[in-house]
Protein backbone atom coordinates (compact mmCIF):
# COMPACT_ATOMS: atom_id res chain seq x y z
CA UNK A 1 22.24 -27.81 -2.99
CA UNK A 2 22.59 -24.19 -3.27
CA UNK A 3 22.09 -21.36 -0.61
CA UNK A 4 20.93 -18.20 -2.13
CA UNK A 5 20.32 -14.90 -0.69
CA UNK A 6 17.89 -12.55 -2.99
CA UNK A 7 17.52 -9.03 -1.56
CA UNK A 8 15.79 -6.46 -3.08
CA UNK A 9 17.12 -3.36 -4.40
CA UNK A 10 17.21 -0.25 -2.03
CA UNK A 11 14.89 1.91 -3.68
CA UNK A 12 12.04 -1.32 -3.85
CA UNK A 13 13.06 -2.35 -0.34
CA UNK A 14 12.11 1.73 0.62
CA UNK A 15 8.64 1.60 -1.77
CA UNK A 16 7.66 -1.39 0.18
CA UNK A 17 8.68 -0.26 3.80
CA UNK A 18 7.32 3.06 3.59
CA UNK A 19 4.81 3.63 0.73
CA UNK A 20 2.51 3.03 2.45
CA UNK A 21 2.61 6.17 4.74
CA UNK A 22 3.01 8.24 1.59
CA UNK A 23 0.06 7.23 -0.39
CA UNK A 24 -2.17 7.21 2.38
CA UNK A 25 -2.18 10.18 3.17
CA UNK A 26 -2.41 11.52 -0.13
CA UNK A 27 -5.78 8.84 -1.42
CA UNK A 28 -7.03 10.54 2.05
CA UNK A 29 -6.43 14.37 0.84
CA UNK A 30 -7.95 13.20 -2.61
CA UNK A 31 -11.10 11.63 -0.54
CA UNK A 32 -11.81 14.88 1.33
CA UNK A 33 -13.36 16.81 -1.90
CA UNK A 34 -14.89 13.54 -2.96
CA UNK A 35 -16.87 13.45 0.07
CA UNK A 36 -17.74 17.52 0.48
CA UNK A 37 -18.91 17.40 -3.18
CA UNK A 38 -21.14 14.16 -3.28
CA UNK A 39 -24.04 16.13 -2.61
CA UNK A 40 -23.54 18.41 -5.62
CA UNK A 41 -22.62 15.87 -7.86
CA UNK A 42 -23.60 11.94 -7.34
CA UNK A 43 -21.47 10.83 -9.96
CA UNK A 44 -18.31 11.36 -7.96
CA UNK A 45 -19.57 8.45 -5.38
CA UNK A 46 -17.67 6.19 -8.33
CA UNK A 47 -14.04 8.06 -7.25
CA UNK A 48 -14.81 8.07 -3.82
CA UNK A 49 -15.69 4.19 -4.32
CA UNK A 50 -11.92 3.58 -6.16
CA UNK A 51 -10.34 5.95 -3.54
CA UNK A 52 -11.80 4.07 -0.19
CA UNK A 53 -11.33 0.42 -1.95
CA UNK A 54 -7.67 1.57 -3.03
CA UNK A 55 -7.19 3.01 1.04
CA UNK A 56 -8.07 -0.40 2.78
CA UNK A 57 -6.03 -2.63 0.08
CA UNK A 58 -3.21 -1.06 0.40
CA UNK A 59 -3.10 -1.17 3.99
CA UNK A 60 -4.45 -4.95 4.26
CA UNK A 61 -1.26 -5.77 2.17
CA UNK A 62 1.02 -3.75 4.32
CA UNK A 63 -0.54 -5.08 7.40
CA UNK A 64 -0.28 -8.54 6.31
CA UNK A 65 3.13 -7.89 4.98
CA UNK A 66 4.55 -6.57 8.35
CA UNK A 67 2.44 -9.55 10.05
CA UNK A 68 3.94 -12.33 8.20
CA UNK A 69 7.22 -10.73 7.33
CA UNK A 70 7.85 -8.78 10.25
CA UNK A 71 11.81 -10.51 10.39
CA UNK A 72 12.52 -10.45 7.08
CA UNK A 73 10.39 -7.51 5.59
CA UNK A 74 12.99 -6.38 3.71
CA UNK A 75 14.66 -9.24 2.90
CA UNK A 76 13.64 -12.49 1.21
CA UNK A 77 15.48 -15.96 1.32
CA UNK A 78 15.31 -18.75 -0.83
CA UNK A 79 17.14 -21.96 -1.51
CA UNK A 80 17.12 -24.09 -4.66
């Protein structure tokens, strides 16, 4: 049988660490108009829709990333 050890590159192993914190943030900055302009414009409930559903996905996969992979987050093993 054979041991193998995949890791990810560095720059993946980064996107899936911290992404997260960056595109937060940034869905959140685009969110802020979305809401202050719904009034005006009901049409842009569709964005705001995408943005919020886009917000709590990506942080239920982190979450359950860190939850489950805490150990090993950046770092998968496999044998075959």
């Amino acid at each position: 049988m054979l041991d193998r050890l995949f890791i990810y590159p560095f720059l993946f192993r980064i996107i899936f660490r911290y992404g997260n914190i960056i595109v937060t943030p940034l869905l959140v900055l685009y969110t802020i108009p979305l809401v202050t302009f719904l009034d005006e414009k009901i049409i842009l409930a569709f964005p705001l829709l995408i943005n919020l559903f886009l917000i709590y996905f990506l942080n239920r996969h982190y979450f359950n990333l860190y939850k489950h992979y805490q150990a090993e987050f950046l770092r998968i093993e496999y044998q075959v």
